[in-house]
Protein backbone atom coordinates (compact mmCIF):
# COMPACT_ATOMS: atom_id res chain seq x y z
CA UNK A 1 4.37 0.69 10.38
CA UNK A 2 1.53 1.75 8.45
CA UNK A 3 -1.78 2.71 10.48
CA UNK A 4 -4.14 5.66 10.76
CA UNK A 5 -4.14 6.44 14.55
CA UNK A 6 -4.60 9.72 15.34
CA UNK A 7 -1.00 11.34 14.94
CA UNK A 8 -0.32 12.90 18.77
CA UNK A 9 2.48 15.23 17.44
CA UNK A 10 2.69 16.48 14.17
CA UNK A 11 4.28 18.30 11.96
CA UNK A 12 3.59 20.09 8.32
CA UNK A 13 6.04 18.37 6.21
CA UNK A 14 4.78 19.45 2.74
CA UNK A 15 1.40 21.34 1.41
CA UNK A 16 0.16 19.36 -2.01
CA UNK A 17 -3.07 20.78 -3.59
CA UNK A 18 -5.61 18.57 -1.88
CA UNK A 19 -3.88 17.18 0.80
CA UNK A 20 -1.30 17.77 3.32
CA UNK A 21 1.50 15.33 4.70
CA UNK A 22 2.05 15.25 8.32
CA UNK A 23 4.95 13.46 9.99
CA UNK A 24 4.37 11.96 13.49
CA UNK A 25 7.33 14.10 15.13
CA UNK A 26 8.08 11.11 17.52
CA UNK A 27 7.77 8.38 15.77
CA UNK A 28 8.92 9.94 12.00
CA UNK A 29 5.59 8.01 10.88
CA UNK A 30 4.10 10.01 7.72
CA UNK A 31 0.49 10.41 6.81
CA UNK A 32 -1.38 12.44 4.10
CA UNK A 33 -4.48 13.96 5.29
CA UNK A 34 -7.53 15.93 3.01
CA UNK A 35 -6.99 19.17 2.64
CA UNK A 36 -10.82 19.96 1.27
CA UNK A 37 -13.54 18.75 1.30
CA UNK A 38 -13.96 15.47 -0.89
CA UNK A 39 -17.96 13.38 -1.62
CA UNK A 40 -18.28 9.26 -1.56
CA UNK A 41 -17.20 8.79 -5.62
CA UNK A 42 -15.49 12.07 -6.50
CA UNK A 43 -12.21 11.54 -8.09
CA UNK A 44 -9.60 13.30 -5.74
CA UNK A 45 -6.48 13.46 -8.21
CA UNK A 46 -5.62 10.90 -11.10
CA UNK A 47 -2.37 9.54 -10.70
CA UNK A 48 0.54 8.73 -13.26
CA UNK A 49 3.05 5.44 -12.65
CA UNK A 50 6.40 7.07 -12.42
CA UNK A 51 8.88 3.91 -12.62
CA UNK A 52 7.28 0.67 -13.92
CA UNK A 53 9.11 -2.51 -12.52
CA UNK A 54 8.63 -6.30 -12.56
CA UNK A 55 8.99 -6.56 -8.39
CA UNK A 56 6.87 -5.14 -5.87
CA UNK A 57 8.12 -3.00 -3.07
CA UNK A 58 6.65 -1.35 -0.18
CA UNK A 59 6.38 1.95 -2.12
CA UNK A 60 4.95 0.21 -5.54
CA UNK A 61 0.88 -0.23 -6.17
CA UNK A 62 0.75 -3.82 -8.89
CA UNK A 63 -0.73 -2.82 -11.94
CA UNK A 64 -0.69 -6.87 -13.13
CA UNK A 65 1.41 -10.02 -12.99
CA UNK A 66 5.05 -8.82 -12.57
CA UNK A 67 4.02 -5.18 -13.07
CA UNK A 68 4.10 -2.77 -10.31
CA UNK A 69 4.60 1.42 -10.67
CA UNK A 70 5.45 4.12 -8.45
CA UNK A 71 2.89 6.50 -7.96
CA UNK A 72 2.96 10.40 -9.21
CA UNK A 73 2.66 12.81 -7.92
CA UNK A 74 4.84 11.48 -5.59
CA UNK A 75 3.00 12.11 -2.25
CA UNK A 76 0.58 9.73 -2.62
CA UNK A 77 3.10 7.25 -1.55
CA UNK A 78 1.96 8.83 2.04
CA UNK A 79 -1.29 7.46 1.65
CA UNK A 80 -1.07 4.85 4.68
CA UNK A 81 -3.01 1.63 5.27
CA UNK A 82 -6.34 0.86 6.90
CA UNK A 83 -8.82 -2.05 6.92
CA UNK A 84 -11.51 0.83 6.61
CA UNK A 85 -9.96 2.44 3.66
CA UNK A 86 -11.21 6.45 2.87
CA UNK A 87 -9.72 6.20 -0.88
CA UNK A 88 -9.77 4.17 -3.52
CA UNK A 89 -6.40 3.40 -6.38
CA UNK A 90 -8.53 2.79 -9.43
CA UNK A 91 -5.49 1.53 -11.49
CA UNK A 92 -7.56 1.39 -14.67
CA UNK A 93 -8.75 4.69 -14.97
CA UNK A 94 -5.43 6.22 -12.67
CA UNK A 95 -7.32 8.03 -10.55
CA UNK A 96 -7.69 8.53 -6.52
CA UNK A 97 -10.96 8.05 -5.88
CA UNK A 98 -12.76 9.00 -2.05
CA UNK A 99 -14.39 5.69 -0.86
CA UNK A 100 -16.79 8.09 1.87
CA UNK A 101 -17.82 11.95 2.59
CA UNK A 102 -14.41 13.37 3.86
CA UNK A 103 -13.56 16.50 5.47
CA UNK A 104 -10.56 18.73 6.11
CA UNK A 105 -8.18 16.94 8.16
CA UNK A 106 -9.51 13.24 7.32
CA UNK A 107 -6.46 11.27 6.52
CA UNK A 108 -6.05 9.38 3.33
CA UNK A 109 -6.22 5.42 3.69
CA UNK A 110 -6.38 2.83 1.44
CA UNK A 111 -6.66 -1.10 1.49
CA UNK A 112 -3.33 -2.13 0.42
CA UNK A 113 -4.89 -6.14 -0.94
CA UNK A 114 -6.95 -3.87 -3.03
CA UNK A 115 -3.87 -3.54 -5.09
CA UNK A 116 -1.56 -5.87 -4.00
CA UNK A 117 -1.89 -9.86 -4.64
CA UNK A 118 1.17 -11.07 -2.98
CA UNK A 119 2.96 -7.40 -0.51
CA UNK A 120 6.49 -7.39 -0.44
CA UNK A 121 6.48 -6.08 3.16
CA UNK A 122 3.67 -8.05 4.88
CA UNK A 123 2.59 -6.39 8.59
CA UNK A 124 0.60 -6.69 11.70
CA UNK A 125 -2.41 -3.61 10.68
CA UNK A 126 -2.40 -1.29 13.87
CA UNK A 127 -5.57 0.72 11.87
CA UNK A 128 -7.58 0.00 15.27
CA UNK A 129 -10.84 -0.34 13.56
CA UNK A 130 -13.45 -3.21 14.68
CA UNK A 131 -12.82 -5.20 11.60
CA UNK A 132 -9.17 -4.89 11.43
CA UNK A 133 -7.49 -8.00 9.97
CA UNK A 134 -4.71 -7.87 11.34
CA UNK A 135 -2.07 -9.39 9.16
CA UNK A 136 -2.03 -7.58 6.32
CA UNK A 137 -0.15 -9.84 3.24
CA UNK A 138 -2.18 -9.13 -0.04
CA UNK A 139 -5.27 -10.10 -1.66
CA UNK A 140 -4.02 -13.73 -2.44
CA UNK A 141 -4.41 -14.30 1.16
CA UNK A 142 -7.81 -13.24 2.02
CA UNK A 143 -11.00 -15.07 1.11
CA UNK A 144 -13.84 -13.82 -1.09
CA UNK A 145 -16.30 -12.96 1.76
CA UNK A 146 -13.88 -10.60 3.38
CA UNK A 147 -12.76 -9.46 -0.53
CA UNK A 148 -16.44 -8.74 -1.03
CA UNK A 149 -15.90 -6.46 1.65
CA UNK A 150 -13.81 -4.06 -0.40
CA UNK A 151 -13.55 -2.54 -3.74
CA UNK A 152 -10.93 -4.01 -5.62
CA UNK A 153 -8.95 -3.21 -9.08
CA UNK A 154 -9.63 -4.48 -11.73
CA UNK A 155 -6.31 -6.96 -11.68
CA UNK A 156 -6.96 -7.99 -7.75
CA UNK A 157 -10.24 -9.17 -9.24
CA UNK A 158 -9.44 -10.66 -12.34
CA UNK A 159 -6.53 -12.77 -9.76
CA UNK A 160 -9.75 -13.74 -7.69
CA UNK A 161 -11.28 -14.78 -10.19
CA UNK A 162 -8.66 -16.87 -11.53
CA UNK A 163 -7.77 -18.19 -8.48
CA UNK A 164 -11.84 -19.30 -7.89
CA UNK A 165 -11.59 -21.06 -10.95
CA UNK A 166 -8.54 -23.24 -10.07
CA UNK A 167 -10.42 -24.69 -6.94
């Protein structure tokens, strides 16, 4: 279940560059966490799509209608929901982007309907923040003042848009 609770017992499972993946030795949950130090705006790593398919799955990030990739390098796929996201998936430009200051140790979360228009896997959020939303299903979902809330790619908004035009 994706969250970003503090991890109680972990474990090193691999070292990547900038970040480090951690798996919650009880409950196998994995997490990627900074490494370094990253600024609000700086590009933390661009990404690649490794397999381009016409169906989501819980591992895929939706590039447009019918089009969703797997990310590369592959860890990013560790990169765990939270309703107060610390990165950003710019799918234009393919590149991981930090969303606030963070630190060594800061785990890696983004907003999965910042992607995703319709999840594959919808879930309760257990992120724990104030503002949680607790079902988390995909931007088609949610309603502009909580979308306004987030940054979005470029196709999530061009589906908003769309989608305020057919009302």
């Amino acid at each position: 279940m994706p969250t970003n609770k503090t991890i109680k017992t972990k474990a090193v499972v691999s070292n990547h560059i900038f970040a480090i993946r951690y798996q919650d030795v009880d409950f196998k949950q994995n997490s990627l966490h900074s490494s370094t130090s990253f600024k609000k705006g700086e590009v933390i790593c661009n990404f690649t799509a490794g397999v381009t398919q016409s169906y989501a799955t819980y591992l895929t990030v939706q590039i447009g209608i019918s089009k969703h990739i797997t990310l590369q390098p592959e860890f990013l796929q560790y990169i765990n929901h939270s309703c107060v996201p610390t990165v950003f998936f710019d799918t234009t430009a393919m590149q991981l982007i930090a969303l606030q200051d963070l630190t060594k140790g800061d785990e890696l979360t983004f907003f999965y309907p910042s992607t995703e228009w319709d999840m594959a896997k919808p879930f309760v959020c257990n992120c724990g923040n104030a503002t949680c939303l607790q079902l988390i299903n995909g931007a088609s979902y949610l309603n502009n003042s909580t979308l306004n809330n987030y940054q979005l790619t470029n196709f999530i908004q061009q589906q908003v848009q769309g989608k305020k035009q057919a009302v």
